[in-house]
Protein backbone atom coordinates (compact mmCIF):
# COMPACT_ATOMS: atom_id res chain seq x y z
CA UNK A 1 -74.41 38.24 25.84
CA UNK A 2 -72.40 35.04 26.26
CA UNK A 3 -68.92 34.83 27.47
CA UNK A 4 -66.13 34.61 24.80
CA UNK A 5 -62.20 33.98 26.02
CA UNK A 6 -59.45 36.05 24.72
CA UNK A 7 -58.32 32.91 22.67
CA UNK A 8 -61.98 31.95 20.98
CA UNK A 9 -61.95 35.64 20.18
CA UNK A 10 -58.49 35.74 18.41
CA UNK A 11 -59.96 33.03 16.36
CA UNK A 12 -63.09 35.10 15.47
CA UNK A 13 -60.60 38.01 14.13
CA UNK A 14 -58.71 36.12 12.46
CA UNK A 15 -60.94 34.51 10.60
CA UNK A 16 -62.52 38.14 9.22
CA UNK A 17 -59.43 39.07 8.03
CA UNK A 18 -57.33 40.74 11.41
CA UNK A 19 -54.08 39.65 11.59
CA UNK A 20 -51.83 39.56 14.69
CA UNK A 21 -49.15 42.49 14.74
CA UNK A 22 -47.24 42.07 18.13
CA UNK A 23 -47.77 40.38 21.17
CA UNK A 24 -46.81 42.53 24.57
CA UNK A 25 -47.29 40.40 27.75
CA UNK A 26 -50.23 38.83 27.69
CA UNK A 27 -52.06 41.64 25.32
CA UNK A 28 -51.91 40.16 21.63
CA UNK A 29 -52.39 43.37 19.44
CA UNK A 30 -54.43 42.63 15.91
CA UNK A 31 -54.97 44.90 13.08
CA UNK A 32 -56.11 45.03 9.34
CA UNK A 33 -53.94 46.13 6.68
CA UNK A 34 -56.37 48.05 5.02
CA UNK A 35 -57.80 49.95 8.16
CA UNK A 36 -55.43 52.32 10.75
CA UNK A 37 -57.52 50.58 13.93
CA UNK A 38 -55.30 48.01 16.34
CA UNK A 39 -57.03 46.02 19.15
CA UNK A 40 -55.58 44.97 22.07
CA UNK A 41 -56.76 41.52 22.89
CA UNK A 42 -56.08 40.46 26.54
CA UNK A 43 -55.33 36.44 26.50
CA UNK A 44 -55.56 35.13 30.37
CA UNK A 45 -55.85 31.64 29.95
CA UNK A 46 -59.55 30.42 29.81
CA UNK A 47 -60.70 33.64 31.12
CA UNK A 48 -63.35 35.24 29.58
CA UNK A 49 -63.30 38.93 27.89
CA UNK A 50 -65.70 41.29 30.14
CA UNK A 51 -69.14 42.06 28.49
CA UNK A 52 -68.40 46.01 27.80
CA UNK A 53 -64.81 45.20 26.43
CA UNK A 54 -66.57 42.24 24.40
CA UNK A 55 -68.87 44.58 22.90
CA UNK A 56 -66.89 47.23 22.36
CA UNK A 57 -64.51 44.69 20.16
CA UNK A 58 -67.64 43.55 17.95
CA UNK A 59 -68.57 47.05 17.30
CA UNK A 60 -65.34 48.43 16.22
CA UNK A 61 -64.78 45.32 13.77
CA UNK A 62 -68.42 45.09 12.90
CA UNK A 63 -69.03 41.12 13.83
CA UNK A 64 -72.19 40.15 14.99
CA UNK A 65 -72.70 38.72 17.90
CA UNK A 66 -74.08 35.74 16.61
CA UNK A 67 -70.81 35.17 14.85
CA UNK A 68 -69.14 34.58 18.19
């Protein structure tokens, strides 16, 4: 799996549809309007998201991860 910033991910959401809700320190929480499930994105500068977080993130918004 290759590594994927907070900030390259945010764009991946937002471009299927997630939309940014809040932001709380450096946590930027996204959700859908049609769907009850928020994610918690953690933005550290260039530093990228851990592998089991990443994953975890593509399953529970369904993108491939090809797509990122």
């Amino acid at each position: 799996m290759k590594t994927v910033s907070g900030k390259k991910f945010i764009k991946v959401l937002e471009n299927h549809g997630w939309s940014l809700l809040r932001i709380k320190g450096s946590h930027h929480i996204f959700g859908k309007s049609d769907e009850k499930i928020r994610l918690s994105i953690p933005v550290h500068g260039k530093k990228p998201l851990k592998s089991g977080l990443l994953k975890h993130f593509l399953k529970v918004t369904g993108i491939s991860e090809s797509e990122v």
